[in-house]
Protein backbone atom coordinates (compact mmCIF):
# COMPACT_ATOMS: atom_id res chain seq x y z
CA UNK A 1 40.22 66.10 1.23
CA UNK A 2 42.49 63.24 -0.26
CA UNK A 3 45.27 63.69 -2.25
CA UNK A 4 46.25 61.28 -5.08
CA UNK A 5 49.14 62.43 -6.21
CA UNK A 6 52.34 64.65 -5.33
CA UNK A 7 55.82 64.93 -6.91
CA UNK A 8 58.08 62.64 -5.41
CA UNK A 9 60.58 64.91 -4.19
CA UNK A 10 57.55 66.94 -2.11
CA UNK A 11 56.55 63.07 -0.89
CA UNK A 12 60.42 62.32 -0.07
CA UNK A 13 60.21 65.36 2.26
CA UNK A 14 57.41 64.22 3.57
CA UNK A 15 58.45 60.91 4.59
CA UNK A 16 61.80 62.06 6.26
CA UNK A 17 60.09 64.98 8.42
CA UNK A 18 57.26 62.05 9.44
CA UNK A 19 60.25 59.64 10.09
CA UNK A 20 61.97 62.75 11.95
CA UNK A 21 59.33 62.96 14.59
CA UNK A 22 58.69 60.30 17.30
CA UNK A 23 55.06 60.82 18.27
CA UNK A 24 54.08 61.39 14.68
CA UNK A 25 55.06 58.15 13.27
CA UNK A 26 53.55 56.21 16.09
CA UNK A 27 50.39 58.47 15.56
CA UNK A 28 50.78 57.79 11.72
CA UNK A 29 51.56 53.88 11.95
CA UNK A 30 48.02 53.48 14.48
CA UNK A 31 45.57 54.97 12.05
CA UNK A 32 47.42 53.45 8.96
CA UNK A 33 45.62 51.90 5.93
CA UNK A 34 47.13 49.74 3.82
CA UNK A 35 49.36 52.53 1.75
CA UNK A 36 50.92 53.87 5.32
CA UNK A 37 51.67 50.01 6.21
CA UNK A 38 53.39 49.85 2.61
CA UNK A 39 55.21 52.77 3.31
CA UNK A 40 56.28 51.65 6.77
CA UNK A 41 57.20 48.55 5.16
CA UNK A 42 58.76 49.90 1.93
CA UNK A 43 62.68 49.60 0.85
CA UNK A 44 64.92 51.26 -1.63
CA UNK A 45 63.65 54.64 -1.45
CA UNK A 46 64.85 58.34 -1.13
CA UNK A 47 66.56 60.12 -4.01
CA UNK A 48 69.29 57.41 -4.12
CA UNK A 49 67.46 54.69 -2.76
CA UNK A 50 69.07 54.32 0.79
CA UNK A 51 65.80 54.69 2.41
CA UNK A 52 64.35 51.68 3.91
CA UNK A 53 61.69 50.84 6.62
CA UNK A 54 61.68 54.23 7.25
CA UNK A 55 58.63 54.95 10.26
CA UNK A 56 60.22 52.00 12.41
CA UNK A 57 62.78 53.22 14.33
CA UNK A 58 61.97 52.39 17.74
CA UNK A 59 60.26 49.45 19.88
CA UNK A 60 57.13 51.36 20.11
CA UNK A 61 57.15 51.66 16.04
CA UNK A 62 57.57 48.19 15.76
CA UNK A 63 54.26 47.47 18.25
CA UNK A 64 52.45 50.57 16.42
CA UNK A 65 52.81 48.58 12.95
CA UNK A 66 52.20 44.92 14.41
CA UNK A 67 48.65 46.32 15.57
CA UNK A 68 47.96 48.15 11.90
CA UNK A 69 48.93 44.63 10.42
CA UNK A 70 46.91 42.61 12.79
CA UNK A 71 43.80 44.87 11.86
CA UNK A 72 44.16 45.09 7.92
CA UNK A 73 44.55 41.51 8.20
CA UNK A 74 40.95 41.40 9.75
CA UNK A 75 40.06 43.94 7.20
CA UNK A 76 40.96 43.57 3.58
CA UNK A 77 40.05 41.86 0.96
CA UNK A 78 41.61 39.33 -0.84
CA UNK A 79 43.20 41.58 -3.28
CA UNK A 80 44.77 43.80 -0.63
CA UNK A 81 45.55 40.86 1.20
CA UNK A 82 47.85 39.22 -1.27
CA UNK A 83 49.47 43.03 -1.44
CA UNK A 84 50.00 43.14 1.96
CA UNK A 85 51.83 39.30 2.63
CA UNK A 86 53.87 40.30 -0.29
CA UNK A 87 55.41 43.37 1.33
CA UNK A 88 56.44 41.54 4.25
CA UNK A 89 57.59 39.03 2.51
CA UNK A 90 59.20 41.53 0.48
CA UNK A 91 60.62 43.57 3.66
CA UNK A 92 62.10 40.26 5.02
CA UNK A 93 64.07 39.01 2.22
CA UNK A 94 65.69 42.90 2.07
CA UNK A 95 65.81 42.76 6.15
CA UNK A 96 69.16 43.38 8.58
CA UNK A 97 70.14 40.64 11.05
CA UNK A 98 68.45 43.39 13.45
CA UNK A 99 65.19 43.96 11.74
CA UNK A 100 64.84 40.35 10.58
CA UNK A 101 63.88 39.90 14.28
CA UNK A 102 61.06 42.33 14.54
CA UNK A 103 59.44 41.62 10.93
CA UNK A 104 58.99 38.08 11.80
CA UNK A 105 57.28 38.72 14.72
CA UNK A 106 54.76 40.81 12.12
CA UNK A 107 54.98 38.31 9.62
CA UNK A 108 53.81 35.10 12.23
CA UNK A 109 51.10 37.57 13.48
CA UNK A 110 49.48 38.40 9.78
CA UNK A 111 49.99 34.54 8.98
CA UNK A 112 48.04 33.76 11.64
CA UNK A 113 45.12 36.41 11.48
CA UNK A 114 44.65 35.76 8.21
CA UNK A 115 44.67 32.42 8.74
CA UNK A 116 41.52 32.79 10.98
CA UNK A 117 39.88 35.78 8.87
CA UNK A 118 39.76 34.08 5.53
CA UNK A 119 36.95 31.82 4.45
CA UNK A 120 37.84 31.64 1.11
CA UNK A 121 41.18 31.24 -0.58
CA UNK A 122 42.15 32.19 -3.94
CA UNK A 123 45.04 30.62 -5.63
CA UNK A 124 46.98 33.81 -5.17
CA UNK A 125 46.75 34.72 -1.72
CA UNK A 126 47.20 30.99 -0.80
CA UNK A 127 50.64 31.35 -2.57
CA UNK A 128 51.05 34.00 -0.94
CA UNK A 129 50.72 33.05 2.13
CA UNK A 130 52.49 30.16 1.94
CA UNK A 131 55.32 32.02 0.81
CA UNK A 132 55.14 34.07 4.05
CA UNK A 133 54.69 31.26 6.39
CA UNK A 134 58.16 29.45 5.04
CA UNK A 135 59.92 32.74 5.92
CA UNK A 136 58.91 31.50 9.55
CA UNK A 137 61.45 29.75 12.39
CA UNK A 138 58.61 27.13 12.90
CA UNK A 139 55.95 26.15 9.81
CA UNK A 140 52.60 27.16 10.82
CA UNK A 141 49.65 24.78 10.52
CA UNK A 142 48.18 25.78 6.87
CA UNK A 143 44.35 27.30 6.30
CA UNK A 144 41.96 25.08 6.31
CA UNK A 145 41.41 25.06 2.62
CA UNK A 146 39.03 22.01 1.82
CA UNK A 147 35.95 23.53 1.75
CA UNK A 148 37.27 26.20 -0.87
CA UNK A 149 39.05 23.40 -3.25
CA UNK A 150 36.02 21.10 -2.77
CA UNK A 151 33.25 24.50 -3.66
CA UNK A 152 35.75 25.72 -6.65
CA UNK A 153 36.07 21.76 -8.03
CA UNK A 154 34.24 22.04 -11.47
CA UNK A 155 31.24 19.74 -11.76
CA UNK A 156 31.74 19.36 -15.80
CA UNK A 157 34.10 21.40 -18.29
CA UNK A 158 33.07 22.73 -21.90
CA UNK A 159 36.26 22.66 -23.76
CA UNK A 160 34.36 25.27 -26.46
CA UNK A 161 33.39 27.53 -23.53
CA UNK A 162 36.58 29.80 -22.47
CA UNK A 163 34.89 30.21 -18.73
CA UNK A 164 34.67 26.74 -18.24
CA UNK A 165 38.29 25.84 -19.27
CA UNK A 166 39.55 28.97 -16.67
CA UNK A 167 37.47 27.59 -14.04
CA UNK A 168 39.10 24.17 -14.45
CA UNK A 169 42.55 25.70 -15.13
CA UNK A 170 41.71 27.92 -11.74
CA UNK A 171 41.04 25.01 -9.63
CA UNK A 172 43.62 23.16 -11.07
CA UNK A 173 46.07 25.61 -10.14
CA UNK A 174 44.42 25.38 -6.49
CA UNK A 175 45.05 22.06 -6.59
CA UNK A 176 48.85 21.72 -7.97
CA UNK A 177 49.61 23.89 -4.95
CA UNK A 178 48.11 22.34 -2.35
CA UNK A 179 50.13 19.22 -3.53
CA UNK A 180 52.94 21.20 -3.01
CA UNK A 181 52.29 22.43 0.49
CA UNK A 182 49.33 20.37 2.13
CA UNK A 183 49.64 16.94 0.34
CA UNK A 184 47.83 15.52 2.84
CA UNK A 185 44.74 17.38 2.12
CA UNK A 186 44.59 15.89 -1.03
CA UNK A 187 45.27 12.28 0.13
CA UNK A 188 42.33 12.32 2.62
CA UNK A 189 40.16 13.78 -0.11
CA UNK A 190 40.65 10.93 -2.33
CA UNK A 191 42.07 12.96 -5.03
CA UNK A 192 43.20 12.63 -8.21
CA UNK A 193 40.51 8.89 -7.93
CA UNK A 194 37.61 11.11 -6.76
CA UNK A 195 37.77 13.22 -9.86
CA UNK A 196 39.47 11.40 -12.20
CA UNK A 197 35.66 10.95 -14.42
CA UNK A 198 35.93 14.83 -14.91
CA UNK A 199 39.37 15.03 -16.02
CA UNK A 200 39.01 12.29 -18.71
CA UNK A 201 36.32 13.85 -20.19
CA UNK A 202 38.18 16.81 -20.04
CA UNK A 203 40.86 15.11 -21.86
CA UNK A 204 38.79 12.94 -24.49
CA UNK A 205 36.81 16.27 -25.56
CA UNK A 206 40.43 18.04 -25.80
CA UNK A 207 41.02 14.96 -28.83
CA UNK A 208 38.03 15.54 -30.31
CA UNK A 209 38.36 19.02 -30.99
CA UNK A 210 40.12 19.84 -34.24
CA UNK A 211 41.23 22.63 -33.32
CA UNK A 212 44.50 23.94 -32.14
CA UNK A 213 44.86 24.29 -28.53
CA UNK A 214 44.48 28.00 -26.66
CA UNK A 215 47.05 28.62 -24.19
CA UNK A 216 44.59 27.73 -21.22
CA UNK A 217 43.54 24.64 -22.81
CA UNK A 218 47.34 23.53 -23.10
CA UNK A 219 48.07 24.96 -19.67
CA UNK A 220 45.02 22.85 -17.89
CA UNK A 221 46.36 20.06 -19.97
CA UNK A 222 50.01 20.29 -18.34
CA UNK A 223 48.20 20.55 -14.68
CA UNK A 224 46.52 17.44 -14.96
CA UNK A 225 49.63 15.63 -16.55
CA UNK A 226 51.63 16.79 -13.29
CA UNK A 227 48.66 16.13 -11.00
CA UNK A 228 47.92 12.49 -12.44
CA UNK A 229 51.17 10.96 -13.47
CA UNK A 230 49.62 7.74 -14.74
CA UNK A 231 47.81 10.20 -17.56
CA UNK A 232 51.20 11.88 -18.63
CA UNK A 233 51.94 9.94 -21.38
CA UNK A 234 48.60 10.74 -23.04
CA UNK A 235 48.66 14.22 -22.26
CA UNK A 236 52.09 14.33 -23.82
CA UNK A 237 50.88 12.52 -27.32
CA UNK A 238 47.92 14.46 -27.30
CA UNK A 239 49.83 18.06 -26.99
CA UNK A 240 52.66 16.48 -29.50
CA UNK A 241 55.52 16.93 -26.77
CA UNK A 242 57.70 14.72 -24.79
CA UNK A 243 58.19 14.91 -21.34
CA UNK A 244 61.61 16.44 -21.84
CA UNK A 245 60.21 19.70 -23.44
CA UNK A 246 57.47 19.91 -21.04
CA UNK A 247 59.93 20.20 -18.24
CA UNK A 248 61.74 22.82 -20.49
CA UNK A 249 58.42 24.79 -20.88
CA UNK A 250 57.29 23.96 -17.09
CA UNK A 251 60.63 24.71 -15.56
CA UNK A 252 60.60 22.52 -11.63
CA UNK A 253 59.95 24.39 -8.72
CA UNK A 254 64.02 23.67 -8.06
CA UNK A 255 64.87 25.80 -10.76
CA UNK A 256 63.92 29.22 -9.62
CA UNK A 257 65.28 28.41 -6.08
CA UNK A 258 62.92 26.09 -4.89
CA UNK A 259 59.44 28.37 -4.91
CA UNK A 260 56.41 26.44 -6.53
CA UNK A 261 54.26 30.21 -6.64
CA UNK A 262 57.08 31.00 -8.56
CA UNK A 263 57.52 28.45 -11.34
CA UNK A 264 53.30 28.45 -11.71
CA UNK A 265 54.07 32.12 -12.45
CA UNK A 266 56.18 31.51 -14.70
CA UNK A 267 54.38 28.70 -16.52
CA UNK A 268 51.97 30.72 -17.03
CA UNK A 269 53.71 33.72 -18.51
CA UNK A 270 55.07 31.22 -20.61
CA UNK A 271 51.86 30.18 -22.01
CA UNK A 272 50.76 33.17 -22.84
CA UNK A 273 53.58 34.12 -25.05
């Protein structure tokens, strides 16, 4: 039988007799699923939001949810994944000098396994592991990602064709943050020379259109402006900007505290407005 939902109070009580009882959390934590690691993990709860990390109270806690991590991260999908990284992430920035310790010890383990799990990387759980990783005393040696931006690199765009335009916006995105965090990638891969044919058709078709630009149009547009400076100025003209208001609309990586995941976020709220 599964249960889907209970009122919160009957969950609070719950969660402090499980916390209560020694051999049940460990018991709990070693068969956990994602939801019990997210519980393990969680802060700000109880009836006046005191409650935080609340199965990991011992050493033997702490080892019960570093193996539930290290198998979820062999486990879950991407989706999950990017759920999963974020908690921790999450859990750290809301951490004691005490339990700072411990977490990163989970957090370099799921960096790692995932690291050697995933085969492909969406833009998402890239930034989200990234954003993990920097949380780390010593940066890890980032996925090998190449084979994913090379398979996900468009081989023509459709500017009529909605799919096309998120693909390139997609792999754009992919590629804006791996010149954040693994320039070098990009430099060995020849880019922006080894694909500059297929974003100047993407531009000249852009001018040609007569019609007024969809948000994912203008957002690709901004991606390869920031991706291939020497093409700015063009990209500018044709939106009918300056550089100036693009940085107002595209607000740096600086200005929300030095996180490039979150200023594409946000650029991308933006555009849909």
């Amino acid at each position: 039988m599964r249960v889907t939902w209970v009122h919160p109070s009957w969950r609070d009580l719950v969660i402090d007799d499980l916390a209560g009882d020694a051999a049940h959390r460990r018991a709990f934590l070693a068969a956990a699923e994602l939801p019990g690691v997210l519980l393990a993990l969680s802060h700000a709860g109880g009836a006046s939001g005191e409650r935080r990390l609340p199965l990991l109270a011992a050493d033997e806690d702490w080892d019960a949810l570093g193996d539930a991590v290290h198998r979820l991260c062999a486990e879950l999908g991407e989706d999950d994944l990017i759920v999963l990284l974020g908690a921790l992430e999450s859990a750290l920035d809301h951490a004691s000098e005490r339990e700072r310790g411990e977490l990163l010890a989970v957090a370099e383990m799921a960096v790692g396994t995932t690291r050697r799990q995933v085969d492909t990387w969406g833009v998402e759980l890239l930034e989200r592991w990234f954003a993990l990783a920097r949380h780390l005393p010593e940066r890890p040696d980032g996925p090998d990602v190449r084979r994913t931006w090379e398979a996900q690199a468009p081989a023509s765009v459709d500017v009529s064709d909605a799919a096309s335009i998120r693909r390139l916006e997609s792999w754009l995105s992919l590629t804006g943050l791996l010149a954040d965090e693994l320039p070098g990638l990009l430099v060995s891969a020849g880019f922006p020379d080894s694909h500059r044919g297929l974003l100047l058709d993407f531009e000249r078709q852009v001018q040609a259109s007569a019609v007024v630009l969809r948000p994912e149009v203008e957002h690709a547009l901004w991606l390869v402006a920031r991706l291939v400076p020497d093409r700015g100025a063009a990209i500018y003209e044709l939106v009918g900007t300056t550089p100036r208001a693009a940085q107002d609309v595209f607000p740096p990586a600086a200005f929300l505290g030095g996180r490039p995941a979150d200023a594409r976020r946000v650029r991308r709220i933006l555009l849909d407005l």
